[in-house]
C-alpha atoms as a PDB file:
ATOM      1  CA  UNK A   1      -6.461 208.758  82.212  1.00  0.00           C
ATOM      2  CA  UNK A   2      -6.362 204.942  83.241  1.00  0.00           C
ATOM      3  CA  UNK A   3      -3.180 202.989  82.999  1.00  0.00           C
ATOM      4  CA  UNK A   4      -3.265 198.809  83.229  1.00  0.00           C
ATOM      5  CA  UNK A   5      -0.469 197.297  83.687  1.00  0.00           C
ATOM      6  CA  UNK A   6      -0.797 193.562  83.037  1.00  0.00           C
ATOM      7  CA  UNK A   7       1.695 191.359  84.586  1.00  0.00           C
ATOM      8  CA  UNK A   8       1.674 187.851  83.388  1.00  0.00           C
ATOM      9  CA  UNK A   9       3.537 184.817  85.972  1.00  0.00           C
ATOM     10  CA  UNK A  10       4.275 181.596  86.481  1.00  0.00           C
ATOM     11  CA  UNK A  11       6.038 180.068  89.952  1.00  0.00           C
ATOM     12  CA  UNK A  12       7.409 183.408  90.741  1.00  0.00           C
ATOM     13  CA  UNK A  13       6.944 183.176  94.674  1.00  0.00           C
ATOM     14  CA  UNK A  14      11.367 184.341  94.787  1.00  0.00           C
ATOM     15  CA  UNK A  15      10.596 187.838  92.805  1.00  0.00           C
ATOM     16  CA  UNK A  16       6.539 188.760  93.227  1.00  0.00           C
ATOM     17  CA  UNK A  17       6.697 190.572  95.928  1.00  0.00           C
ATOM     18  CA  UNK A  18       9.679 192.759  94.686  1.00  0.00           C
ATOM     19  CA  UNK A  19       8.061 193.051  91.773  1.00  0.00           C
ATOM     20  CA  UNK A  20       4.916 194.278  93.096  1.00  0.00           C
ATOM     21  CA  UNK A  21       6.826 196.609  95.351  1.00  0.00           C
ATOM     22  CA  UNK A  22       8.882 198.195  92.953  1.00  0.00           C
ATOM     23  CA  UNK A  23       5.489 198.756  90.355  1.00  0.00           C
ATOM     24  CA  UNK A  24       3.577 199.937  93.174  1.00  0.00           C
ATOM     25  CA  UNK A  25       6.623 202.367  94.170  1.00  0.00           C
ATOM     26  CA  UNK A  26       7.212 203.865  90.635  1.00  0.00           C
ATOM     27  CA  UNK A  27       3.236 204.098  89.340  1.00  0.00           C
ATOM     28  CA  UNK A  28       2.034 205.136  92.751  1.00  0.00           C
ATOM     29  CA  UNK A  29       4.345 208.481  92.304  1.00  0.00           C
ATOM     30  CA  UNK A  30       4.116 209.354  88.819  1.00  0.00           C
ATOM     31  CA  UNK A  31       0.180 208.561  88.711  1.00  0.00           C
ATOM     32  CA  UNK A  32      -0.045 210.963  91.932  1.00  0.00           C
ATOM     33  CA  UNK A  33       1.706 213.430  90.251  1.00  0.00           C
ATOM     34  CA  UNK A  34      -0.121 213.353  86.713  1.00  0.00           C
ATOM     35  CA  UNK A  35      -3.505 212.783  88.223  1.00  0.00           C
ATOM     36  CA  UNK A  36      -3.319 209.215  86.951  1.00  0.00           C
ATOM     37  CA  UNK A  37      -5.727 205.934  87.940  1.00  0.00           C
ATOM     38  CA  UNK A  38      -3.720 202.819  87.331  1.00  0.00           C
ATOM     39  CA  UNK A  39      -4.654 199.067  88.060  1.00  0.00           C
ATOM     40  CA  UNK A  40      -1.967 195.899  88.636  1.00  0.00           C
ATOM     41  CA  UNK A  41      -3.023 192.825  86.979  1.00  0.00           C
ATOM     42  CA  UNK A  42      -1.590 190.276  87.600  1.00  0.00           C
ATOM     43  CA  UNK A  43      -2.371 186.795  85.675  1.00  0.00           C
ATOM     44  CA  UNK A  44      -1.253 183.781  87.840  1.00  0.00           C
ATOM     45  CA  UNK A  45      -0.622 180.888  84.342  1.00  0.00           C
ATOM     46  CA  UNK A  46      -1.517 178.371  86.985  1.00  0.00           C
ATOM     47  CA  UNK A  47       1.809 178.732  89.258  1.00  0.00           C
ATOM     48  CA  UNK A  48       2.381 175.693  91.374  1.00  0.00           C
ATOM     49  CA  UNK A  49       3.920 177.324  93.963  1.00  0.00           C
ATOM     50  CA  UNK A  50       2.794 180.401  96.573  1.00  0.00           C
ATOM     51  CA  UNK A  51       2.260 182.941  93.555  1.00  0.00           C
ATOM     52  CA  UNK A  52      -1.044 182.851  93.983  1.00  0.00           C
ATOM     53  CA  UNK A  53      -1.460 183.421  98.247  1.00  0.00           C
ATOM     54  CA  UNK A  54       1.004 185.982  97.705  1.00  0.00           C
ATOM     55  CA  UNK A  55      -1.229 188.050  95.402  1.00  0.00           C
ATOM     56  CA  UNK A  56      -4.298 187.367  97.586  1.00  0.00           C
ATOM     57  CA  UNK A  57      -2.277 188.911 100.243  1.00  0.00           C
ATOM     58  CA  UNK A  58      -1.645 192.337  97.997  1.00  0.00           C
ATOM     59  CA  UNK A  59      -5.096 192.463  97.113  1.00  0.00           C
ATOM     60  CA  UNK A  60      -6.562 192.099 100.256  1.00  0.00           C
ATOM     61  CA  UNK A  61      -4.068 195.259 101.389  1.00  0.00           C
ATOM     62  CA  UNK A  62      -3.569 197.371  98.031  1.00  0.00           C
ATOM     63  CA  UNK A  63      -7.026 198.238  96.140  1.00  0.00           C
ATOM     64  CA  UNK A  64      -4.562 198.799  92.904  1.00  0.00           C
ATOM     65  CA  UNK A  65      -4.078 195.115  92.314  1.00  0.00           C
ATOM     66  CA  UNK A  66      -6.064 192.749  90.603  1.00  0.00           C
ATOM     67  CA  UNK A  67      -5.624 189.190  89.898  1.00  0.00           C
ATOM     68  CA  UNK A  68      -6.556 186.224  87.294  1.00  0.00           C
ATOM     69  CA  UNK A  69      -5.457 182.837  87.985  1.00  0.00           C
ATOM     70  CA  UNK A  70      -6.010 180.139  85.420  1.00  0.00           C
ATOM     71  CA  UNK A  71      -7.021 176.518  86.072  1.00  0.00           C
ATOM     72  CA  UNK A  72      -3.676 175.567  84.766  1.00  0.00           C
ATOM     73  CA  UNK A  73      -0.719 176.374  82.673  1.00  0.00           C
ATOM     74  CA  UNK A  74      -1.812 177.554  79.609  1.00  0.00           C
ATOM     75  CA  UNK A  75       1.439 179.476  78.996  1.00  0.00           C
ATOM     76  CA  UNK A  76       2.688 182.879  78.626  1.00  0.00           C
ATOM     77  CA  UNK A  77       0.598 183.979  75.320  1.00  0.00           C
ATOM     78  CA  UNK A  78      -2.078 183.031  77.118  1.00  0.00           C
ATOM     79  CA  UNK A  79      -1.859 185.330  80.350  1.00  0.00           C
ATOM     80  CA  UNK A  80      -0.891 188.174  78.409  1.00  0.00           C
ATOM     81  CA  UNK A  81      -3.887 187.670  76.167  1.00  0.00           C
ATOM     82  CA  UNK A  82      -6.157 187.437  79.294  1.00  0.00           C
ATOM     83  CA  UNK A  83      -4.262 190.433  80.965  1.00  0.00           C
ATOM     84  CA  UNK A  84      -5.006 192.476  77.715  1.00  0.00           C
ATOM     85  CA  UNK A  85      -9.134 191.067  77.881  1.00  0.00           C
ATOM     86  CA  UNK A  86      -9.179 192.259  81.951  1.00  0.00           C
ATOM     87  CA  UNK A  87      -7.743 195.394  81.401  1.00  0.00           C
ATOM     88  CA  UNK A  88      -9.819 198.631  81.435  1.00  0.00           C
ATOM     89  CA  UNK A  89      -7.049 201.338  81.126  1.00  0.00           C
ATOM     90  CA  UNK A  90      -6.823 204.014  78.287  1.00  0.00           C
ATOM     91  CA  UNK A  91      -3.464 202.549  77.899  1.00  0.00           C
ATOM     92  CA  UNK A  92      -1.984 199.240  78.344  1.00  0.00           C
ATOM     93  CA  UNK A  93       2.115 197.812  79.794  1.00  0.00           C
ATOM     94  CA  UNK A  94       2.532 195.070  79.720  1.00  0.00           C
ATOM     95  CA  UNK A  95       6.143 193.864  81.552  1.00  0.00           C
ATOM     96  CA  UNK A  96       7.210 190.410  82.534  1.00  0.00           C
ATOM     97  CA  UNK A  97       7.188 189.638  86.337  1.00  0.00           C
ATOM     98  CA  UNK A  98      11.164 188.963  87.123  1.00  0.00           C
ATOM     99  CA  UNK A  99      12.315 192.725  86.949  1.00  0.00           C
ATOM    100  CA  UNK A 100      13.999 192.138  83.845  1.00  0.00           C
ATOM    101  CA  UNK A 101      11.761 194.699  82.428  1.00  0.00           C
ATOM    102  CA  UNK A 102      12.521 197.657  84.291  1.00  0.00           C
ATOM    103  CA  UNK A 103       9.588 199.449  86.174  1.00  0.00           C
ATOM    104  CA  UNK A 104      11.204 202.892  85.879  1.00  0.00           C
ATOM    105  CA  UNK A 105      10.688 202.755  82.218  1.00  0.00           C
ATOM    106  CA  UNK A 106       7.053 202.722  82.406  1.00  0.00           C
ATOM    107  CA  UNK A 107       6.706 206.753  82.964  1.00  0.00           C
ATOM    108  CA  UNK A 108       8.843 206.969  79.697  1.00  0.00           C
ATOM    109  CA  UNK A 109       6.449 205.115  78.186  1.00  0.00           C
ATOM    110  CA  UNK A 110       3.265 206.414  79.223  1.00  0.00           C
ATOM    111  CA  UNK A 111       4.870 210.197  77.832  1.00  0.00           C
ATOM    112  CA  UNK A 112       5.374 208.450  74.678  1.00  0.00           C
ATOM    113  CA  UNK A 113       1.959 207.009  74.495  1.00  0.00           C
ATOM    114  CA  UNK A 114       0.881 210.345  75.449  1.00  0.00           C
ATOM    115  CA  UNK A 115       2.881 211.988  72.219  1.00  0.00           C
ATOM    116  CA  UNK A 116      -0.470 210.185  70.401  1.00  0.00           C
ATOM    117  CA  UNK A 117       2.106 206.876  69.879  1.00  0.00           C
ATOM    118  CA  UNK A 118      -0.504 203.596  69.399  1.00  0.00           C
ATOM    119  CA  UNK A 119       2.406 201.145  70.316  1.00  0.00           C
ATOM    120  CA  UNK A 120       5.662 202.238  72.455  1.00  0.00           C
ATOM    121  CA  UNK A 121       8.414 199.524  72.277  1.00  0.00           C
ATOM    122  CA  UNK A 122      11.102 199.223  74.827  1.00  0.00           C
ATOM    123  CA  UNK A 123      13.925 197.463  73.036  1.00  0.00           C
ATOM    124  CA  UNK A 124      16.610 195.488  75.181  1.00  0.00           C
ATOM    125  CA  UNK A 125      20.668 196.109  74.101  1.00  0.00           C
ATOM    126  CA  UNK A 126      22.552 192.472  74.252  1.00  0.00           C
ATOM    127  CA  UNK A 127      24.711 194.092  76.692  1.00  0.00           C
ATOM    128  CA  UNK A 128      25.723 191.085  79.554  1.00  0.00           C
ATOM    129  CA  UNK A 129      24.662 188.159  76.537  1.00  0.00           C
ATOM    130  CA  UNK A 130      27.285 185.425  75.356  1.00  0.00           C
ATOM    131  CA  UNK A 131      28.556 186.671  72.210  1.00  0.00           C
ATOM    132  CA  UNK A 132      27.182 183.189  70.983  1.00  0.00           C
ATOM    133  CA  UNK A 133      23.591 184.191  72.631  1.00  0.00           C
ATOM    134  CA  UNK A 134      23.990 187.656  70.694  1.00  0.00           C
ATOM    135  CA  UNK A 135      25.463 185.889  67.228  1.00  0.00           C
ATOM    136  CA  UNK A 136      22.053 183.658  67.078  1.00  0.00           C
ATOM    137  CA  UNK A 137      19.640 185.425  68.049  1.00  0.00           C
ATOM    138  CA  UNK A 138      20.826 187.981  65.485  1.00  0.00           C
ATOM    139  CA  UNK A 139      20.983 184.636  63.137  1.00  0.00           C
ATOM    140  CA  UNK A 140      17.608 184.032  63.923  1.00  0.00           C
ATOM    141  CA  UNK A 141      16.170 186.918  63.389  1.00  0.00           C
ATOM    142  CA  UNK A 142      17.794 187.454  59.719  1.00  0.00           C
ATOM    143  CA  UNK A 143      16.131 184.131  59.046  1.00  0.00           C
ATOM    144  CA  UNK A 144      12.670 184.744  60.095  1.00  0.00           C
ATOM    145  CA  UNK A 145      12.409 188.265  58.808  1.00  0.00           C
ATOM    146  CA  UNK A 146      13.619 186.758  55.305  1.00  0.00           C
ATOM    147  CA  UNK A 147      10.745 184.501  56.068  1.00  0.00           C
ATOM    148  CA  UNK A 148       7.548 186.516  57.626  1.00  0.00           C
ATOM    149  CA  UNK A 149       5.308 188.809  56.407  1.00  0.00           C
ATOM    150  CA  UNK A 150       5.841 191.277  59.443  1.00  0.00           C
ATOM    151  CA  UNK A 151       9.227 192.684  60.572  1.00  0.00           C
ATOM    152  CA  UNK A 152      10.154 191.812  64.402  1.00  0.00           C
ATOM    153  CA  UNK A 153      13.410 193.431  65.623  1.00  0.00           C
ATOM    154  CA  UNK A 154      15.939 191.802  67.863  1.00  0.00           C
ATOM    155  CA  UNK A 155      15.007 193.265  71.396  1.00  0.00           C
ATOM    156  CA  UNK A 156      12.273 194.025  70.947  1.00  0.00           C
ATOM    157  CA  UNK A 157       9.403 191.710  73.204  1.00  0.00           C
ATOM    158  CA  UNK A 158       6.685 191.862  74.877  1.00  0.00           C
ATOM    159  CA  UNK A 159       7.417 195.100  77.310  1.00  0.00           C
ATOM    160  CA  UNK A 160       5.880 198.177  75.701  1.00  0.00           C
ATOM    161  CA  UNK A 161       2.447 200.024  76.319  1.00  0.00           C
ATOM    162  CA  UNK A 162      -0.663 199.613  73.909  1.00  0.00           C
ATOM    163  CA  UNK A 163      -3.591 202.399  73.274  1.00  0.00           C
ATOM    164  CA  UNK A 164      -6.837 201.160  74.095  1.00  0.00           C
ATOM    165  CA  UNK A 165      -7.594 201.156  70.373  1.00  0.00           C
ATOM    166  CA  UNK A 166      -4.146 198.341  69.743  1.00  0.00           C
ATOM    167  CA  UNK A 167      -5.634 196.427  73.121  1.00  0.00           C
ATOM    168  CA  UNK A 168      -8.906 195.909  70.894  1.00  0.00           C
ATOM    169  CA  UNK A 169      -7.145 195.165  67.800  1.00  0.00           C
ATOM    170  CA  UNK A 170      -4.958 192.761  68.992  1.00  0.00           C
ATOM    171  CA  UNK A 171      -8.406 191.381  71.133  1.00  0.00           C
ATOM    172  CA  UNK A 172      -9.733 190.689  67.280  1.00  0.00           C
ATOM    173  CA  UNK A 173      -7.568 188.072  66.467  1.00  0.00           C
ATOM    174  CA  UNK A 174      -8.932 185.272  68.248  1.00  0.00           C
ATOM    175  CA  UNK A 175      -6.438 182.498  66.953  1.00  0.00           C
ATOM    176  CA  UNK A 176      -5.496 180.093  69.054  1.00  0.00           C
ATOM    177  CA  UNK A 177      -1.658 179.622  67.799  1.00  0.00           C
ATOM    178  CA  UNK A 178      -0.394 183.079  69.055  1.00  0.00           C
ATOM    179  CA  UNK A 179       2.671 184.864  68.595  1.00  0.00           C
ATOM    180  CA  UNK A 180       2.323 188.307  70.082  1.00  0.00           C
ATOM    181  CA  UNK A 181       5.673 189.521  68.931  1.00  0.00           C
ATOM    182  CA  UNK A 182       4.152 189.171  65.258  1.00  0.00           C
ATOM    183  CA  UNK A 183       0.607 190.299  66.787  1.00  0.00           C
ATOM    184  CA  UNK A 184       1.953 193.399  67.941  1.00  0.00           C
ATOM    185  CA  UNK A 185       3.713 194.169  64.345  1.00  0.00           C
ATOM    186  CA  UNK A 186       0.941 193.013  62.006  1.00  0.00           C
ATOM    187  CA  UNK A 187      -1.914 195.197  63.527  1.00  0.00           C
ATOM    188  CA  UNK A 188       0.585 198.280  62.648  1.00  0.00           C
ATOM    189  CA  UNK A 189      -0.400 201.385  64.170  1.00  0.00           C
ATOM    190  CA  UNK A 190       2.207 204.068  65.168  1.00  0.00           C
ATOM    191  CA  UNK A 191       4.617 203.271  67.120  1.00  0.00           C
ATOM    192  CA  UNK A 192       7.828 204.860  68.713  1.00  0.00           C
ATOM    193  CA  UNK A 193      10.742 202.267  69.708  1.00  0.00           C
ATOM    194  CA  UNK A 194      12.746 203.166  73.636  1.00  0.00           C
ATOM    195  CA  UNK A 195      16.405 201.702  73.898  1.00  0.00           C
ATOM    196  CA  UNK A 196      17.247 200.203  77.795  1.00  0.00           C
ATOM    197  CA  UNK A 197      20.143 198.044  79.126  1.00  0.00           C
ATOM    198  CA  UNK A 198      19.794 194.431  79.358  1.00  0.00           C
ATOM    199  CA  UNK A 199      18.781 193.262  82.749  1.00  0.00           C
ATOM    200  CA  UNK A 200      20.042 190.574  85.013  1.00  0.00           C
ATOM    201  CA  UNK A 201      16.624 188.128  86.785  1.00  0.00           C
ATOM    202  CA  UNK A 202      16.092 189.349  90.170  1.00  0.00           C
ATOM    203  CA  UNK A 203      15.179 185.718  91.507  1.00  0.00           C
ATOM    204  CA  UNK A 204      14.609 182.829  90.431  1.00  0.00           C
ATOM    205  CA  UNK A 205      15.215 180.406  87.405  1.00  0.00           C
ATOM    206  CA  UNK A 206      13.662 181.661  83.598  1.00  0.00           C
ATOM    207  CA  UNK A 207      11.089 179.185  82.701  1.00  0.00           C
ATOM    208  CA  UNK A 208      12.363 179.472  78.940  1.00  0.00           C
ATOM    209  CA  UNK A 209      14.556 175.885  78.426  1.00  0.00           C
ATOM    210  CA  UNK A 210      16.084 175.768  75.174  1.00  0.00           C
ATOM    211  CA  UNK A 211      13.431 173.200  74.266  1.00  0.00           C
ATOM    212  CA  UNK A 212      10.724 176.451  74.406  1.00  0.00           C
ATOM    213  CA  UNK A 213      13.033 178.553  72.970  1.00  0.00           C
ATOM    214  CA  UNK A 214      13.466 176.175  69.676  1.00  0.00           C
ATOM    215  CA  UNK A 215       9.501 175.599  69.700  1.00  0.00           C
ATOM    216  CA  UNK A 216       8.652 179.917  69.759  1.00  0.00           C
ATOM    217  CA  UNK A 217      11.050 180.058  67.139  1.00  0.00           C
ATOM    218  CA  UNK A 218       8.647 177.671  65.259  1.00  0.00           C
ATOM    219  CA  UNK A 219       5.759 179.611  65.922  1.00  0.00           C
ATOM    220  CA  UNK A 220       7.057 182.907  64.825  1.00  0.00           C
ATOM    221  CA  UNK A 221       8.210 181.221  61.469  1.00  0.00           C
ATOM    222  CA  UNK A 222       4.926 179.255  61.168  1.00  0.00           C
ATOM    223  CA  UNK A 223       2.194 181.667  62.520  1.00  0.00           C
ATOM    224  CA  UNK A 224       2.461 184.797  59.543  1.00  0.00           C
ATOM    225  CA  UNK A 225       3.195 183.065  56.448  1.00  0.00           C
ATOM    226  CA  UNK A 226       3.043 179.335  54.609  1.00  0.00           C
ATOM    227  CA  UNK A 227       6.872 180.250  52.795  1.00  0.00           C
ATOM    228  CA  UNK A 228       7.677 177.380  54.096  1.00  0.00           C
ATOM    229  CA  UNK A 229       4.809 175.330  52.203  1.00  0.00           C
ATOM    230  CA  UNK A 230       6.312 177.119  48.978  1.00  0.00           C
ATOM    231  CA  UNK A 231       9.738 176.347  49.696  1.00  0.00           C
ATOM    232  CA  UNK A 232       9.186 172.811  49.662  1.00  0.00           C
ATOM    233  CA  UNK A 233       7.673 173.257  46.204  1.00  0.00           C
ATOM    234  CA  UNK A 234      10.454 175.086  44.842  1.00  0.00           C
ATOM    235  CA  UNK A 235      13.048 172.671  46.335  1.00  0.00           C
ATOM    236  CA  UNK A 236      11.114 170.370  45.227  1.00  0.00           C
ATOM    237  CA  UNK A 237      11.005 171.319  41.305  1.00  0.00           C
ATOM    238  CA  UNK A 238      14.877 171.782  42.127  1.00  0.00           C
ATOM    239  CA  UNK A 239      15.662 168.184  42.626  1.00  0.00           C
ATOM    240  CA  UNK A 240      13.094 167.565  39.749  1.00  0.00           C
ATOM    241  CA  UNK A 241      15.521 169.647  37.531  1.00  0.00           C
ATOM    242  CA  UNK A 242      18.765 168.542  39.018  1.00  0.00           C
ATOM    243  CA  UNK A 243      16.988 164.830  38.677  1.00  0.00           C
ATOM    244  CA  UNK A 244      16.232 164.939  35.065  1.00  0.00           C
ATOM    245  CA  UNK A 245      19.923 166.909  34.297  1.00  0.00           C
ATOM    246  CA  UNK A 246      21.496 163.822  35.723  1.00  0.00           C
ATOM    247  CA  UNK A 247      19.099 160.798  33.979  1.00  0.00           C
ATOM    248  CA  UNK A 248      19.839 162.604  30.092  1.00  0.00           C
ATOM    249  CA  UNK A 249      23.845 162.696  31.287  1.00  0.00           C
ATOM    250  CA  UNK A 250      23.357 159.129  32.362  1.00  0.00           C
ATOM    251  CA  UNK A 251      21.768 158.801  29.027  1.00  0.00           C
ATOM    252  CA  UNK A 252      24.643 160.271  27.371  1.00  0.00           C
ATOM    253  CA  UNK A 253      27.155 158.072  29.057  1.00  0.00           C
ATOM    254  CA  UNK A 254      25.371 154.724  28.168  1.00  0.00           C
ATOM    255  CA  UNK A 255      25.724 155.793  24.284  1.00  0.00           C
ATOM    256  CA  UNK A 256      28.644 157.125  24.195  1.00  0.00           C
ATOM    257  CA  UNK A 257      30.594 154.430  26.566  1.00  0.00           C
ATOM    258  CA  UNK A 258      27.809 151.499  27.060  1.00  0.00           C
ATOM    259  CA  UNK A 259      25.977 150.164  30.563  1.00  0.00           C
ATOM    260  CA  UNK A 260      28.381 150.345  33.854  1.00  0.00           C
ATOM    261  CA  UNK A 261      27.363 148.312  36.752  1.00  0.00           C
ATOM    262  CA  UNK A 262      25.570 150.571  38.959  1.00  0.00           C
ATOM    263  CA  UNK A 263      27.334 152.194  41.592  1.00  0.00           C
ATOM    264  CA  UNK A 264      25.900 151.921  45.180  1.00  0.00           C
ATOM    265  CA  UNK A 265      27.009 155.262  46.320  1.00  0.00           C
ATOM    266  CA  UNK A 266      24.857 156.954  43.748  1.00  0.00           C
ATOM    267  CA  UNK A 267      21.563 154.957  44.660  1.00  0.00           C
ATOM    268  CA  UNK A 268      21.822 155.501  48.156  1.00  0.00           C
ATOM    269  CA  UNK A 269      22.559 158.626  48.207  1.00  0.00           C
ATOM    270  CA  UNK A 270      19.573 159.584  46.033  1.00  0.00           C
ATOM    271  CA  UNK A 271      17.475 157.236  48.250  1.00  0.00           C
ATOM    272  CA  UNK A 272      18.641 159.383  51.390  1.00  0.00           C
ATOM    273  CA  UNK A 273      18.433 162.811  49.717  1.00  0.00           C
ATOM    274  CA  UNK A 274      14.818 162.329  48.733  1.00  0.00           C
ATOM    275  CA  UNK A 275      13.686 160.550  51.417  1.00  0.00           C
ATOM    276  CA  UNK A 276      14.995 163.168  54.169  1.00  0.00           C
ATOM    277  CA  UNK A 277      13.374 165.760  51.782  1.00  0.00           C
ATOM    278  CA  UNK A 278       9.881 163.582  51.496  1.00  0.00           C
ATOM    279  CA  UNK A 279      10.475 163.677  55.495  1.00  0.00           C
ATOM    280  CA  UNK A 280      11.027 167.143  55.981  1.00  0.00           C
ATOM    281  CA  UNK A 281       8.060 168.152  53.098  1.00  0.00           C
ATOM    282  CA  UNK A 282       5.784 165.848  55.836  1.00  0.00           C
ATOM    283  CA  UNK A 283       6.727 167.251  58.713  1.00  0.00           C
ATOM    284  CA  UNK A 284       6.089 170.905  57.833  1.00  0.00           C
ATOM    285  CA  UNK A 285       2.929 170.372  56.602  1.00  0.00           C
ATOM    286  CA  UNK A 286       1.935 167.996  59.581  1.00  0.00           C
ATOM    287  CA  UNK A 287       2.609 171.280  61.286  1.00  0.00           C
ATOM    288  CA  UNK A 288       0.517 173.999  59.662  1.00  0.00           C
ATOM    289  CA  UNK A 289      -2.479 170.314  59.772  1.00  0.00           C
ATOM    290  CA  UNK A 290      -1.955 170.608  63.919  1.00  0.00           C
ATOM    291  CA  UNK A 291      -2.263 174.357  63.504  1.00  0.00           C
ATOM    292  CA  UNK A 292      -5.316 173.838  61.771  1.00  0.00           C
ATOM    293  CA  UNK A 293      -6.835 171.166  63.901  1.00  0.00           C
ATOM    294  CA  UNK A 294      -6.297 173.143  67.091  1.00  0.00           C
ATOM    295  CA  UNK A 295      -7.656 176.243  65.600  1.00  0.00           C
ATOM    296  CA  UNK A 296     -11.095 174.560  64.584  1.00  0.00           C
ATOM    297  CA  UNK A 297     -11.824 173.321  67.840  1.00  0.00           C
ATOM    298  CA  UNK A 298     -12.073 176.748  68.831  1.00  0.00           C
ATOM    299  CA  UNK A 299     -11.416 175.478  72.693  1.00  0.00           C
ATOM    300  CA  UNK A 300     -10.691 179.267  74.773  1.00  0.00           C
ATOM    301  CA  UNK A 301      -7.488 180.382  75.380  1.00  0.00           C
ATOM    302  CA  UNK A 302      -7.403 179.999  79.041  1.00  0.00           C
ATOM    303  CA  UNK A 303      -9.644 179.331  81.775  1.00  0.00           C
ATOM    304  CA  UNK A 304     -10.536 181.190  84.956  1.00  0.00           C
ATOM    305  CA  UNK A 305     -10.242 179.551  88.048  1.00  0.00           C
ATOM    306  CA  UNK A 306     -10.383 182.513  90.361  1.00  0.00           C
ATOM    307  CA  UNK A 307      -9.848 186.527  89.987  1.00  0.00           C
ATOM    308  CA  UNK A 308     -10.795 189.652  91.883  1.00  0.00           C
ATOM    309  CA  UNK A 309     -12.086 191.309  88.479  1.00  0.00           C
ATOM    310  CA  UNK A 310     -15.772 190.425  87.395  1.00  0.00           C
ATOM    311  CA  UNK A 311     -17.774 190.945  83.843  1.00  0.00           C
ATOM    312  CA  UNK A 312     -20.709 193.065  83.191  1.00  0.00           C
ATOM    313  CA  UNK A 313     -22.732 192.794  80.017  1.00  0.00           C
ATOM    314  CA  UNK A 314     -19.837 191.349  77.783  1.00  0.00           C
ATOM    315  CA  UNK A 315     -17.371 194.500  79.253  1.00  0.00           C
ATOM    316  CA  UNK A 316     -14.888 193.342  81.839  1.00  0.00           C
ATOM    317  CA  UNK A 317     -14.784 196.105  84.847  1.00  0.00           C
ATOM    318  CA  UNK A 318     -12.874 196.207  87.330  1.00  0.00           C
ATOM    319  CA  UNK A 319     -14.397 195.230  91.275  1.00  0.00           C
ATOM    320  CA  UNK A 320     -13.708 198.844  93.405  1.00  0.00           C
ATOM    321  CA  UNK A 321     -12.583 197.505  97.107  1.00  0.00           C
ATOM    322  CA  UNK A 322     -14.591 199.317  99.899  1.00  0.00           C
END
């Protein structure tokens, strides 16, 4: 059997090297002991710093690693898309390049995958998060469950291993606006969930601001469903109803007591109300039109600027060093 192990980064000169180390430590015994091959790709999301001279210098010592290094920053869906395309193992990890994805995990993953699992999840506690980290991302994730049409679970990311035959299926949805997390839970497939202990970063600053945070939020509520489309239609026949209740009680109120003067407060406020609505209603649907406009240029999802891994007729394979 073949393992991959794709390992997308970006400006992670602080940690690579411990990172590599501590992969090359853990696979290089277990895959020794069960007769294993295993690769170590690692896809450089056009790093501005020495990421990428570092992994030249692994490759040109360690035959196991492989690298792809993009043009530019394309962003993290992107190298774990391209890690997933490069890949040539039976079975697929994929693990973030900081350590906060533990390395020891991945043998209790690979016996999982070896049950006849499709999918293997390793699912993060909140242990060591703010109670107000822990409160909203458990907020968020009662929203946009409420919202999707696939179920994501709090902890559970982007760490986990992938038969060859989820690698392909998630390889067969070529749209551009990805959100693996939903990716990984609408192909389906079986799939066994692993519990682990929050970890600390082992270098380094996280590249998620709370600017990227509130945007993937976005994309997981905008990529698997158009509820929101719908909601604005049934808001909308809401304030229609609510509208017409209060023009036939104005109605009333002229008959019964005659014309008052009319009262600012009231036309303003219905000015606002509607308007912020008509706002809203514009902006959502601006959003799924951008979707839609960057889908139909059908542009790739990354571009190659240099890698130690070459094609052969359409089948990616990986270069043996002599």
């Amino acid at each position: 059997m073949r393992v991959s192990v794709v390992i997308p980064c970006y400006n992670e000169e602080k940690v690579i090297r411990s990172t590599f180390e501590k992969l090359y430590e853990v696979l290089n015994e277990y895959c020794k002991e069960k007769g294993y091959e295993y690769e170590l790709i690692f896809v450089n999301d056009g790093s501005k710093d020495a990421t990428l001279n570092i992994l030249k210098g692994l490759e040109e010592k360690y035959d196991v690693v492989r690298y792809v290094s993009f043009s530019r920053n394309f962003g993290k869906e992107a190298g774990m898309y391209a890690g997933l395309k490069y890949s040539s193992g039976d079975a697929v990890v994929i693990i973030d390049a900081d350590l906060q994805h533990p390395p020891e995990l991945i043998p209790k993953l690979i016996e999982s995958f070896k049950e006849g699992y499709d999918q293997v999840i390793a699912r993060r506690n909140r242990k060591g998060d703010s109670k107000f980290k822990s409160s909203l991302s458990k907020l968020y994730y009662k929203i946009v469950n409420n919202m999707i049409d696939v179920k994501l679970t709090d902890g559970s990311g982007d760490f986990r291993i992938l038969s060859r035959k989820a690698v392909d299926a998630v390889l067969s949805l070529p749209e551009n606006n990805r959100f693996s997390k939903g990716i990984f839970s609408w192909i389906g497939f079986n799939e066994k969930t692993i519990d682990y202990d929050n970890q600390l970063r082992a270098e380094g600053e996280s590249k998620w601001t709370l600017k990227s945070l509130i945007q993937y939020g976005f994309d997981g509520i905008l990529s698997f469903n158009n509820k929101p489309l719908r909601i604005i239609i049934y808001i909308g026949f809401i304030i229609m109803l609510l509208s017409l209740v209060y023009v036939i009680w104005t109605f009333v109120r002229i008959l019964i007591h005659g014309i008052d003067v009319p009262g600012y407060f009231t036309l303003i406020t219905a000015i606002l109300i509607i308007g912020g609505l008509q706002l809203v209603a514009l902006g959502i649907i601006g959003e799924y039109i951008g979707r839609i406009y960057y889908e139909v240029k059908k542009r790739p999802h990354f571009i190659v600027e240099d890698t130690n891994i070459i094609k052969e007729d359409k089948n990616i394979k990986t270069e043996e060093k002599n």
